[in-house]
Each structure stands twice: as C-alpha cells, then as structure tokens.
Protein backbone atom coordinates (compact mmCIF):
# COMPACT_ATOMS: atom_id res chain seq x y z
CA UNK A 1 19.67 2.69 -62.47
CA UNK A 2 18.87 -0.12 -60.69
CA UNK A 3 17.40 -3.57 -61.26
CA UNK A 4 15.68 -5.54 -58.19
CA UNK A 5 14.33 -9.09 -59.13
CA UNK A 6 12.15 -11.37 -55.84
CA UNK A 7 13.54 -14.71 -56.36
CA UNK A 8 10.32 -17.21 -55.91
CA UNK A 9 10.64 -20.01 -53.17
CA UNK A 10 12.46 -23.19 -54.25
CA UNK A 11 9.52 -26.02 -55.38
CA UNK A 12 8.75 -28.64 -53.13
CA UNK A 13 8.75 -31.94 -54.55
CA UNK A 14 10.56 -35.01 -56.05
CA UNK A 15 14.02 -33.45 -57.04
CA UNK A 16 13.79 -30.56 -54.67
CA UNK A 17 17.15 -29.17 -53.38
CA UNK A 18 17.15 -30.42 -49.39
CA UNK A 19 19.33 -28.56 -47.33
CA UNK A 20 20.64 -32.58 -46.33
CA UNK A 21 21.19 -32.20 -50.35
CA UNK A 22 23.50 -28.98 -50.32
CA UNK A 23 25.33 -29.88 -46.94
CA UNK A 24 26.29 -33.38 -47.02
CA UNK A 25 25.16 -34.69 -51.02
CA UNK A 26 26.07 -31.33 -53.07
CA UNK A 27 26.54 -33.13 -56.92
CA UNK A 28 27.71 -30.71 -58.93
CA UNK A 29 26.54 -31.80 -62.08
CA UNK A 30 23.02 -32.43 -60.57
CA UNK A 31 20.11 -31.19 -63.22
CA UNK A 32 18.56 -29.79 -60.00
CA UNK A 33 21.66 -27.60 -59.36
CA UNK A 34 21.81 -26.33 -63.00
CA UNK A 35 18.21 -25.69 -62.74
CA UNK A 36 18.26 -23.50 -59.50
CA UNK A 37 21.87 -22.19 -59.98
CA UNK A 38 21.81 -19.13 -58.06
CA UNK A 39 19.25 -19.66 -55.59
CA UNK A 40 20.75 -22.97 -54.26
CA UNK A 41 24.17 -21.29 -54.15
CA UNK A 42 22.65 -18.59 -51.72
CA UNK A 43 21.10 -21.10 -49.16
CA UNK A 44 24.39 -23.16 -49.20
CA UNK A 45 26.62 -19.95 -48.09
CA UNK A 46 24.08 -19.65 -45.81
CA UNK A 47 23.60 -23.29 -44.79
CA UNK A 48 27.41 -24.62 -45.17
CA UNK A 49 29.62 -22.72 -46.96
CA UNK A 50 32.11 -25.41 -46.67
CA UNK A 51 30.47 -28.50 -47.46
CA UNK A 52 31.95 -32.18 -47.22
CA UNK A 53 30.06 -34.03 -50.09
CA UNK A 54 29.68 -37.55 -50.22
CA UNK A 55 28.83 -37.73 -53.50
CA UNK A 56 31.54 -39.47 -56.38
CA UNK A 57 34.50 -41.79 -55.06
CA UNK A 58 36.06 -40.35 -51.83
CA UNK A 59 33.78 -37.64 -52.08
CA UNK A 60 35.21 -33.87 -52.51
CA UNK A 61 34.69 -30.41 -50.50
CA UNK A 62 32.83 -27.62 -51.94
CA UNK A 63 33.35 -23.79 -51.16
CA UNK A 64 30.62 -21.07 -52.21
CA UNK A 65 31.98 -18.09 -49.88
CA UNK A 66 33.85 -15.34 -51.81
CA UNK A 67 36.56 -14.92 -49.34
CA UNK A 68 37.34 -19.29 -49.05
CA UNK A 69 36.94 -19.07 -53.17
CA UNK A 70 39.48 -16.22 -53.74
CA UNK A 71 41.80 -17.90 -51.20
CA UNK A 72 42.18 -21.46 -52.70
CA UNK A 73 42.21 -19.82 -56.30
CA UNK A 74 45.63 -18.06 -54.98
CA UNK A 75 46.97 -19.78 -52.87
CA UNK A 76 48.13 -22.55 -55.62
CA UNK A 77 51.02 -23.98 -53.15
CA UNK A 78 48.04 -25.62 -50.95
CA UNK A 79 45.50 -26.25 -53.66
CA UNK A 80 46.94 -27.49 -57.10
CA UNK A 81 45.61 -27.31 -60.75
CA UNK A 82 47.65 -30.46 -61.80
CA UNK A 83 46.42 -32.74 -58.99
CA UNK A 84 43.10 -32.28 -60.69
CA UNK A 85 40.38 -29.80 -61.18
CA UNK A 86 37.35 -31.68 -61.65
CA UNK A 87 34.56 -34.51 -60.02
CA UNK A 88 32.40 -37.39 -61.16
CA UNK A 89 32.39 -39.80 -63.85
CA UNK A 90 35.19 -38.23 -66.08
CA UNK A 91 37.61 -37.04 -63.53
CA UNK A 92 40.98 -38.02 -63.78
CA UNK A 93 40.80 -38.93 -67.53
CA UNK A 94 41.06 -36.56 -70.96
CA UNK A 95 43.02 -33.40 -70.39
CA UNK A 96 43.42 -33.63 -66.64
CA UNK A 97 45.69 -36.18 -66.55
CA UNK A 98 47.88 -34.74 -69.70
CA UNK A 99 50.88 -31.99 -68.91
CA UNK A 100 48.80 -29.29 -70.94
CA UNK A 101 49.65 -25.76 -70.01
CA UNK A 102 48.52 -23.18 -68.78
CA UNK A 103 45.77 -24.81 -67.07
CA UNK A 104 46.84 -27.85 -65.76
CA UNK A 105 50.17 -27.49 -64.66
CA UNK A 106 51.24 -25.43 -61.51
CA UNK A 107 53.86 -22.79 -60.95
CA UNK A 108 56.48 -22.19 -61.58
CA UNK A 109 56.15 -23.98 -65.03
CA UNK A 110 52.67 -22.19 -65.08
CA UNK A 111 54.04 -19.13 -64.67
CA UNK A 112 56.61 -19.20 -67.18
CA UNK A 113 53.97 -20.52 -69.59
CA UNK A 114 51.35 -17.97 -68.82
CA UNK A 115 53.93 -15.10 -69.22
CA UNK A 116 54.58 -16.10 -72.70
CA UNK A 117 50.42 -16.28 -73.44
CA UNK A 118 49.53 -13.36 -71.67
CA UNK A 119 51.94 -10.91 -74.04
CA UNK A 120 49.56 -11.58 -76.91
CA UNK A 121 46.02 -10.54 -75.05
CA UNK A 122 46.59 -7.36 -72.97
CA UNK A 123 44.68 -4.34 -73.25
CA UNK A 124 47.15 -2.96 -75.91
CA UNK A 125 47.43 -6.34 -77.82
CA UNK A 126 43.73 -6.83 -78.79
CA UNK A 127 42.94 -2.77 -78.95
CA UNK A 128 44.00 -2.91 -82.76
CA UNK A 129 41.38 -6.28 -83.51
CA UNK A 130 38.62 -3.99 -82.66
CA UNK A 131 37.90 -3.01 -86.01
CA UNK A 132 37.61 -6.25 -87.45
CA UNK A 133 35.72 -7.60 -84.67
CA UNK A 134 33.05 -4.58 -85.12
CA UNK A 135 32.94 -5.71 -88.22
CA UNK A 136 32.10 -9.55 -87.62
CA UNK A 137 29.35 -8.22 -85.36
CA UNK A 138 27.93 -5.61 -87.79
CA UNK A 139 28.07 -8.70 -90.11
CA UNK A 140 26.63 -11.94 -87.97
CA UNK A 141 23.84 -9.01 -87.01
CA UNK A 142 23.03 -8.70 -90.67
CA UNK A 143 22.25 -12.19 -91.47
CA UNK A 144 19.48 -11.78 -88.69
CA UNK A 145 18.01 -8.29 -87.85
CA UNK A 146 15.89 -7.68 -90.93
CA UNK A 147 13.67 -11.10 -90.01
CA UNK A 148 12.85 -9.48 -86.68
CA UNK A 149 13.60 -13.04 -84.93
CA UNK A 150 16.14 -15.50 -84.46
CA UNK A 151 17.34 -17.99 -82.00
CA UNK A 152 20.22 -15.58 -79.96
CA UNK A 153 22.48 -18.37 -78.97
CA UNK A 154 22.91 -20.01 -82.71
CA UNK A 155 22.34 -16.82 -84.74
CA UNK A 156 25.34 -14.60 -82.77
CA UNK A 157 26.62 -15.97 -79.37
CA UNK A 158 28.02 -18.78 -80.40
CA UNK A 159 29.22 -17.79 -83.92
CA UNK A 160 30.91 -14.51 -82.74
CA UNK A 161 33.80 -15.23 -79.74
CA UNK A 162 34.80 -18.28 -82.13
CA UNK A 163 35.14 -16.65 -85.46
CA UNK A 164 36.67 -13.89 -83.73
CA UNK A 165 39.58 -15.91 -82.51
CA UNK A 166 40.88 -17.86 -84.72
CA UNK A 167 40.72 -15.38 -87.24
CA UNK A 168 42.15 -12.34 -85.13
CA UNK A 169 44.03 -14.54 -82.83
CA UNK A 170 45.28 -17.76 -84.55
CA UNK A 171 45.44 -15.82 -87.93
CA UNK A 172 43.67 -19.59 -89.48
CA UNK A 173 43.41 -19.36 -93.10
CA UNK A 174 40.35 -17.46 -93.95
CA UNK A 175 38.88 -20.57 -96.11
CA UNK A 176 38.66 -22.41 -92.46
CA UNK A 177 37.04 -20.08 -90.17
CA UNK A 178 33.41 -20.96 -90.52
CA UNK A 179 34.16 -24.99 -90.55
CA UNK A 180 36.48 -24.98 -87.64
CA UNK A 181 34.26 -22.62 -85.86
CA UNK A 182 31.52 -25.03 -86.28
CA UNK A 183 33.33 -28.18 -84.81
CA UNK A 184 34.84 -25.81 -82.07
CA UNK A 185 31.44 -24.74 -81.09
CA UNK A 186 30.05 -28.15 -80.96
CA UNK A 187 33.06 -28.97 -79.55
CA UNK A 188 32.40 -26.70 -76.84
CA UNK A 189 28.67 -28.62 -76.31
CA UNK A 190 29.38 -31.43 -74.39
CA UNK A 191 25.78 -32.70 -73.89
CA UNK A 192 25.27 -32.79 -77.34
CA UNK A 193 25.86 -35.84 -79.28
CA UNK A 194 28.19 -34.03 -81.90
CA UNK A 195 30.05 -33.15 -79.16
CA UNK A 196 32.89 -35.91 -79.23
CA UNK A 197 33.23 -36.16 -82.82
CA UNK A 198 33.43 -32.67 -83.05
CA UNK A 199 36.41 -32.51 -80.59
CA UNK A 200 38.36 -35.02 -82.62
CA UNK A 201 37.66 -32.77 -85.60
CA UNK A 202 38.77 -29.73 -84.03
CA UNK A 203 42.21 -32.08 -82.46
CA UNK A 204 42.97 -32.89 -86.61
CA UNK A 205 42.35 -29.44 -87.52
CA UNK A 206 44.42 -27.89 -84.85
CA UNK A 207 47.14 -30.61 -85.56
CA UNK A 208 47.16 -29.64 -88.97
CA UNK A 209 47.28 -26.18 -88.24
CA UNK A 210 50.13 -26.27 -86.26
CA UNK A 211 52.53 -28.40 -88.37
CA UNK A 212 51.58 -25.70 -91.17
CA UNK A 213 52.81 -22.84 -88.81
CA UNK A 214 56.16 -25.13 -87.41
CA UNK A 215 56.92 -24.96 -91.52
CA UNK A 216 55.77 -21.66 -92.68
CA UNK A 217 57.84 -19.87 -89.35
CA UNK A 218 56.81 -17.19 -86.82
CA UNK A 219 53.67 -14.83 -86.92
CA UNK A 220 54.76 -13.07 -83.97
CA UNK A 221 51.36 -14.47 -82.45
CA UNK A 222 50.14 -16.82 -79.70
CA UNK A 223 50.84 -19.58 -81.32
CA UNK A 224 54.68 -19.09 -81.85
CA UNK A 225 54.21 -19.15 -77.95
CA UNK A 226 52.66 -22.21 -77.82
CA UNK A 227 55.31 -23.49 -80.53
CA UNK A 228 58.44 -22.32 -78.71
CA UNK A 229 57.02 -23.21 -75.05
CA UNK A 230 59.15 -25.37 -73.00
CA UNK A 231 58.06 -27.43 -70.43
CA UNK A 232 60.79 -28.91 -67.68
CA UNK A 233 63.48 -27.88 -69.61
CA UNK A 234 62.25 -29.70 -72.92
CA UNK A 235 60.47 -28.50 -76.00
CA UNK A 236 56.74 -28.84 -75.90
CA UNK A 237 55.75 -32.31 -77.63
CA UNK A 238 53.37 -31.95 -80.78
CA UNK A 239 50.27 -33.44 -78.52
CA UNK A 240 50.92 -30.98 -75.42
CA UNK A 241 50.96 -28.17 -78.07
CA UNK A 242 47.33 -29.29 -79.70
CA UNK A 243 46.19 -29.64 -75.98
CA UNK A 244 47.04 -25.70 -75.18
CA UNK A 245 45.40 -24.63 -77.70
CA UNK A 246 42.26 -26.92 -77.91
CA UNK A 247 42.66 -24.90 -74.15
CA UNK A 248 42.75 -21.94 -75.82
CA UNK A 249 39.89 -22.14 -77.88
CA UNK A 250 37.44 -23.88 -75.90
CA UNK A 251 38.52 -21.82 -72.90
CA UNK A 252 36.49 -18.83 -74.39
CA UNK A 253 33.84 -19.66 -76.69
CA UNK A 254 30.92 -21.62 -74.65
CA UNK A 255 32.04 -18.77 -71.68
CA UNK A 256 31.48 -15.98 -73.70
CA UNK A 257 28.67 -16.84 -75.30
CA UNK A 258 27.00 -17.67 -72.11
CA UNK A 259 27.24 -14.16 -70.99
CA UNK A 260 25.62 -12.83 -74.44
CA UNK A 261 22.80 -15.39 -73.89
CA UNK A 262 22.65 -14.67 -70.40
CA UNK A 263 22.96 -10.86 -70.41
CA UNK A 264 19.80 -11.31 -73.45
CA UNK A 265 17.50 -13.31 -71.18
CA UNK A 266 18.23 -10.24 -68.60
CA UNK A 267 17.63 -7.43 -71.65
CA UNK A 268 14.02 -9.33 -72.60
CA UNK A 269 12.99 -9.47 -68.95
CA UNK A 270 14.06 -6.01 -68.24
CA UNK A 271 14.12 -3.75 -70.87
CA UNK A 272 14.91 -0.74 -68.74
CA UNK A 273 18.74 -2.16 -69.10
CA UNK A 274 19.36 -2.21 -72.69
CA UNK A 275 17.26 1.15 -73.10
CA UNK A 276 19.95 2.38 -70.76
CA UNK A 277 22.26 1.28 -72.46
CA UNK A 278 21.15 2.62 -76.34
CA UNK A 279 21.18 5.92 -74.30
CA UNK A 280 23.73 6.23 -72.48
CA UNK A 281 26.70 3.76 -74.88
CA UNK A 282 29.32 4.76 -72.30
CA UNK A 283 27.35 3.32 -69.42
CA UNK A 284 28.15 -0.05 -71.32
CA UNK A 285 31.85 -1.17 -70.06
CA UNK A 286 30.27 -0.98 -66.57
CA UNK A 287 27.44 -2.95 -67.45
CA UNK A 288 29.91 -5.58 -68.88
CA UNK A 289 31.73 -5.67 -65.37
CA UNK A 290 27.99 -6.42 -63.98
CA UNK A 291 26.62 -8.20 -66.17
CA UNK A 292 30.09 -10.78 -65.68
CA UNK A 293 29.54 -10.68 -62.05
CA UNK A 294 25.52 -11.76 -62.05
CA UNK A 295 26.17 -14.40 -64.86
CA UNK A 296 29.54 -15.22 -65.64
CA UNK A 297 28.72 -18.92 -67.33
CA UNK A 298 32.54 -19.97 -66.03
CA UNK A 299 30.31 -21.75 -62.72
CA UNK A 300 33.21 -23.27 -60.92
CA UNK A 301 36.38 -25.14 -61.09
CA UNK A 302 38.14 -28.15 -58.85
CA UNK A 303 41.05 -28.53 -56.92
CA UNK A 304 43.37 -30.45 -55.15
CA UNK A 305 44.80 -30.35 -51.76
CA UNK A 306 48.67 -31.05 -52.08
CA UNK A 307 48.82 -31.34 -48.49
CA UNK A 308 46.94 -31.32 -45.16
CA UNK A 309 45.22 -28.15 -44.70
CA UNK A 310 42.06 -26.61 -43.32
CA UNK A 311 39.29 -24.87 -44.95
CA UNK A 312 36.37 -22.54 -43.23
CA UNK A 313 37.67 -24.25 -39.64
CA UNK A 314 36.88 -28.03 -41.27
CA UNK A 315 40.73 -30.33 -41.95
CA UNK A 316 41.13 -31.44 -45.35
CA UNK A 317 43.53 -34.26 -46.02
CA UNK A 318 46.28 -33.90 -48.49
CA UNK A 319 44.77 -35.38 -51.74
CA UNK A 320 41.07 -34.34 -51.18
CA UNK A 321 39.59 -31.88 -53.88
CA UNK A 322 37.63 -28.77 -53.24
CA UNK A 323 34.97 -27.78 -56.02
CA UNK A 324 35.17 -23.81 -55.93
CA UNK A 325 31.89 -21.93 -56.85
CA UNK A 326 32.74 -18.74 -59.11
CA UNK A 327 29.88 -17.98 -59.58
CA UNK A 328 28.68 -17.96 -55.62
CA UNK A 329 31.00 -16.03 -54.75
CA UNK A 330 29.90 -13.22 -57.85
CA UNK A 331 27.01 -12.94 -55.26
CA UNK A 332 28.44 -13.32 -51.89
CA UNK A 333 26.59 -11.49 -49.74
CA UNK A 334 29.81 -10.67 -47.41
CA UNK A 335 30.92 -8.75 -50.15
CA UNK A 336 28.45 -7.13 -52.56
CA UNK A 337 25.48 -4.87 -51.66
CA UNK A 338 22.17 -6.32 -52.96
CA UNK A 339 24.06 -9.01 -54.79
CA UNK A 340 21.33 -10.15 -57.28
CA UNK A 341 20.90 -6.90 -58.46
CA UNK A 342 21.84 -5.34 -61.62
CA UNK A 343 23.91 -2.20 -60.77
CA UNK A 344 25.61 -0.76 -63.49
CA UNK A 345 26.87 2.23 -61.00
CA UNK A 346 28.05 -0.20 -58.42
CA UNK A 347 31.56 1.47 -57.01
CA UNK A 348 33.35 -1.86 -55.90
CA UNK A 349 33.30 -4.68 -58.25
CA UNK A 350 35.93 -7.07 -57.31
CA UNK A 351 34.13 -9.80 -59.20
CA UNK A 352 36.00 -13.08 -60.20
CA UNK A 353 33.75 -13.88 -62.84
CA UNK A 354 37.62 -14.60 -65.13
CA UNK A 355 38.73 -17.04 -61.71
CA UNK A 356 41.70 -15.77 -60.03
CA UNK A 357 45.10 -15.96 -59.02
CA UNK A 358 48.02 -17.79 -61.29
CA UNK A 359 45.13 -19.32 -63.43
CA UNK A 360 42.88 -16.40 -64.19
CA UNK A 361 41.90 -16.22 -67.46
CA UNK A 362 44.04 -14.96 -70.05
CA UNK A 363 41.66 -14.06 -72.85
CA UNK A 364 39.92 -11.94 -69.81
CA UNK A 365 40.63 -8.68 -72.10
CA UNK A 366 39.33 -10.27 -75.52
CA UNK A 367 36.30 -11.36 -73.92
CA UNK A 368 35.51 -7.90 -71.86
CA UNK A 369 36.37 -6.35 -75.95
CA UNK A 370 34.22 -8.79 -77.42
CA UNK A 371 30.91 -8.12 -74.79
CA UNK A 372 31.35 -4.52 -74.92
CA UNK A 373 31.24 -4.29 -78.86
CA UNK A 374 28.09 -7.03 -79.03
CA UNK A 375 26.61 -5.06 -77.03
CA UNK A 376 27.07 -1.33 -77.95
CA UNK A 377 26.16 -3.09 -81.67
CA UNK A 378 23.01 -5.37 -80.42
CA UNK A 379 21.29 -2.21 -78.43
CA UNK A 380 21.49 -0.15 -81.12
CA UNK A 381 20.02 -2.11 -84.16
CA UNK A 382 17.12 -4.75 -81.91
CA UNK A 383 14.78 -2.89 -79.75
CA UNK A 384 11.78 -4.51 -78.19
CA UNK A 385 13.70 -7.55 -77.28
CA UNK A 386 11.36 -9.82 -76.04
CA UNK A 387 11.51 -14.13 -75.69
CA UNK A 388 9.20 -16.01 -78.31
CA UNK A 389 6.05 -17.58 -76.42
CA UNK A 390 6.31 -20.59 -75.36
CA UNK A 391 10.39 -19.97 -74.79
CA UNK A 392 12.33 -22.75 -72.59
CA UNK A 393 15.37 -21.87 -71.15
CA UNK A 394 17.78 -24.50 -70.34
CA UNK A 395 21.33 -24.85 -69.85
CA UNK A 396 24.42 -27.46 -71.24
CA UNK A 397 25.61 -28.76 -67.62
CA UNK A 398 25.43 -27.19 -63.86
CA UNK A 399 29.02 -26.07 -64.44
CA UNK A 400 28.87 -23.99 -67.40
CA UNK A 401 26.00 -21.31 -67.68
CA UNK A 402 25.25 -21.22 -71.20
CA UNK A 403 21.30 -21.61 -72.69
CA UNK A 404 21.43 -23.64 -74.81
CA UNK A 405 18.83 -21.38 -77.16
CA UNK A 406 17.65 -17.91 -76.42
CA UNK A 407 14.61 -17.85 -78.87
CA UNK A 408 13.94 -13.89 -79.29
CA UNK A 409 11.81 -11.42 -81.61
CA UNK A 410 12.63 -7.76 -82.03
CA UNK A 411 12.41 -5.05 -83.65
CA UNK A 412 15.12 -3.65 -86.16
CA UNK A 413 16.17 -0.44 -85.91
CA UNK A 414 17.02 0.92 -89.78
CA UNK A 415 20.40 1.68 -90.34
C-alpha cells in the first residue's frame, strides 16, 4: 500500500518563501520555513542546492541534496562538530562552546567516547527493556483511551521516550521519574517560557544524580561510561559529565516524540495506514523506517569547515559553516522514488533520518524500539483517529519537527 498526497502551491503574500529567499537569504529558524518545511526544501534542491546565505554574522552555507548531506556528515576531517554546529542569535554560546562529548567534540576523542556509549544501546542491549517499555505504553495509554480524546503530544509523545529512559537507561530512582521527566520535557521546549528554568532544573537533578552514582559505584550502565570517560588523557570534569548526559537525554525525547506526533497527524489524515497496520502488526518495523524518513523531527544540524574546501562546485573558506538539511535529503528526489509518499514496501531505504557518519545517533535502536511498540500498542486500542475541529498544528522551531499539540478523538477498542 501506497499513500500519494498533492502538495498545494506555496501562498503568495507578505511572508511568502521567494526563491531570492531560499537562494541567497535561507534563515533557518524563519517561522516561514517551519511553516512550509518540506515544500520549501523541495524548491531549494531544485533552485540551489548549495546555497550561500547572507543571513546571521558572516553568513553560513546551506546543503539540502542527499548526496552533499551524507558527504559533510562523514567526512568529519573537512567539516567539524567542535568548530560549531549551529547559526543565529545563540551560536557559539551554551553547549557549543563546552568540550561535551559525543556531540561536540571530533574524532578521534569522539570516537573513543562514542565506543564506550554505543555498548549500552545496540540491538541486543535494549532487546531485554522491551517488556517494561510495553508496559509504560500499555500504561500512559490507560490514563487516556477510555475518554475517547486527548491531546497526543502531552497525553503520550512526550511522556513516553522520557520516562522510558531514565528509568530503563539511567536506572533514576523510581520516586524521580515523573518530576525529572517533566523538567526534561520542558527542557526539551525551547520556545516555551519554562524552557530555561526547566534546563537548570534538569542540570541540578542530573548533578545530583551523578555524585549519587560516583558514591554508590558501577551499574554496569551508560552512565559508568559517562563516569569513567576520559577526555585528552584526563578524567572527565563533573560539568563535562552533566553536559553528556543533559546530551543524552535531550538528544531523544523532543525527536522521538516528534515522530509519534508526526506519524499521528499522518494516521488521522490517512487512515488507510494505521488500518494497515492493526492488520498486518508485522508490516509495522517497515512503516517505522518510513515513517522516520517522511518526518524525522531531527531537521538539520551545522557545521564547520576546518579548512578550505568546496561544496556542490561553490569554495568554502576554512571557518565558514554549512547548515545540513536531514530532513531534505529524507526526500531527495536523486534518491527516493516518489519521495513524499508513504511506502511501507519501499525496497531501498537508506534514510538518514538518525544523521550520519561518526555522529549518528546513538539511541538510534531505543528510538526505532520505542516507535515500533507505540505503535503496534496505539493501532490496536484507538481506531477512528481523527483531529478535533478546529485543530492547529504548529511546530517548536524550523529545526526540530515536533507539534507542539496533536488534539485527537478516537475510538477505544475494549481490551
């Protein structure tokens, strides 16, 4: 089965995406980007796939093609993480400019750092969690289905990839999940105005956490990793430590959830796809991979160039960053057939919806586990999943494609 959706023409207007706009003023946190995501990303691999924007400072570079996005994102010798990986008002401060790894350090280091994560969230490593996370679902479902509404996002996407890891992950004392869960979530939220406060919540609790775990001695989890990392030679400091895992944490909660709210929005406006799915429950890890691919909320990511280079036949100067689109090149025409279009039976999916190369996520298992239990779960006990009149959908930021409410009604199905 097969989903095609027409894509209506861009409005005209004050605020309208100009193809002056996408070639030579591309902002990437522009409300009119966030609003017309996928669409604008199409005419700009069309128009420019390597743009030069003026737009911020010295202005930056911005590639939407799959093969020039898959190339910086490996090729980590030319285009650095630790030189920076983000544009406008608040680059260069927070995180970016701290040693925190995985994400903003380079290789070797990176490596070495990664190695020790990675252990902890392979295939084999999170098999044995899916009990207990089948059970969190069954149970966030409960608190919901017999109303026969809810708002999606606050009533299960956002609640689930959360409470899931720092219970199955972190092993944090059972008396703290819900609480830290909460800040981590708002955390996660940076438009709202919890947001900050939140954060330096979350910071104390994770600070806390871990000077309870240095004491109390190894779990034989990922955070004796993070405990016993080294970086240049030296122990990790007690700040680079809460920075990898604030990392970890906020690295897959607002992304995951953005998928479940994303892949819900595409279940209420085509219900073929999760009737298919309450048939056919094996059809469902391949509707994951798809469902990734068409709205991965991870949109895109910076970097830097270390020295001079060229990119799409254009010369970029040592120290000039390149915003790389994810989530344009999940629908590059160059390399997927009918690329806005749900295909659950689709034979190459070489999507990067997880980024790629040294920094590709490492929760990319946990997540796929989490998505495919939600969903084998949500199909079965909501049918008739439709959006509540009246329903707007908008998102957090143009960078991360999360609603930030998915107002639905339903129907439960009796146990």
């Amino acid at each position: 089965m097969t989903e095609r959706r027409a894509e209506p023409a861009p409005a005209a207007g004050p605020g309208a995406v100009t193809d002056d706009w996408i070639v030579d003023h591309f902002d990437v946190h522009a409300p009119e980007l966030g609003a017309d995501l996928h669409r604008t990303l199409a005419r700009a691999r069309r128009l420019c796939p390597v743009a030069r924007s003026d737009v911020y400072e010295d202005g930056y570079w911005v590639a939407t093609r799959y093969e020039d996005v898959l190339r910086i994102a490996q090729d980590w010798e030319t285009w650095s993480n630790q030189l920076g990986i983000t544009v406008g008002p608040d680059s260069g401060k927070g995180l970016e400019q701290m040693t925190i790894p995985p994400v903003t350090v380079d290789p070797p280091l990176q490596r070495t750092f990664k190695r020790l994560i990675n252990r902890y969230f392979t295939p084999a490593a999170v098999a044995p969690w899916e009990p207990a996370t089948r059970a969190l679902v069954t149970r966030l479902i409960d608190r919901f289905v017999e109303r026969g509404e809810c708002d999606f996002m606050e009533a299960f996407a956002r609640p689930l990839p959360g409470l899931a890891f720092f219970d199955l992950a972190l092993h944090a004392p059972a008396e703290d999940l819900e609480q830290v869960n909460e800040w981590a979530t708002r955390a996660s939220l940076p438009a709202e105005a919890e947001s900050a406060d939140a954060r330096v919540a979350l910071g104390t609790w994770i600070a806390q956490f871990l000077a309870r775990r240095r004491q109390e001695g190894p779990q034989g989890d990922v955070v004796d990793a993070v405990l016993a990392a080294e970086i240049d030679g030296r122990p990790i400091d007690d700040l680079e430590a809460i920075g990898a895992v604030m990392l970890l944490v906020l690295g897959g909660l607002e992304t995951t959830a953005g998928v479940l709210g994303m892949a819900m929005l595409r279940f209420c406006e085509h219900p073929d796809i999760p009737e298919l799915l309450r048939a056919c429950p094996e059809r469902i890890p391949d509707a994951v991979e798809e469902l990734l691919r068409l709205d991965g909320s991870f949109i895109c990511i910076g970097r830097t160039a270390r020295h001079d280079t060229e990119l799409g036949g254009r010369p970029v100067r040592a120290g000039e960053r390149v915003m790389i689109y994810w989530a344009s090149a999940n629908r590059d025409e160059g390399e997927f057939e009918h690329p806005d279009t749900f295909d659950p039976d689709r034979v190459a999916n070489r999507h990067i919806a997880f980024g790629a190369g040294p920094h590709r996520c490492a929760g990319s298992n946990l997540a796929r586990m989490n998505l495919r239990i939600a969903f084998e779960e949500l199909v079965q006990r909501l049918t008739d999943v439709r959006l509540q009149p009246g329903a707007e959908i908008r998102y957090q930021s143009a960078m991360n494609r999360a609603p930030v409410s998915v107002p639905i009604t339903f129907t439960p199905v009796p146990r």
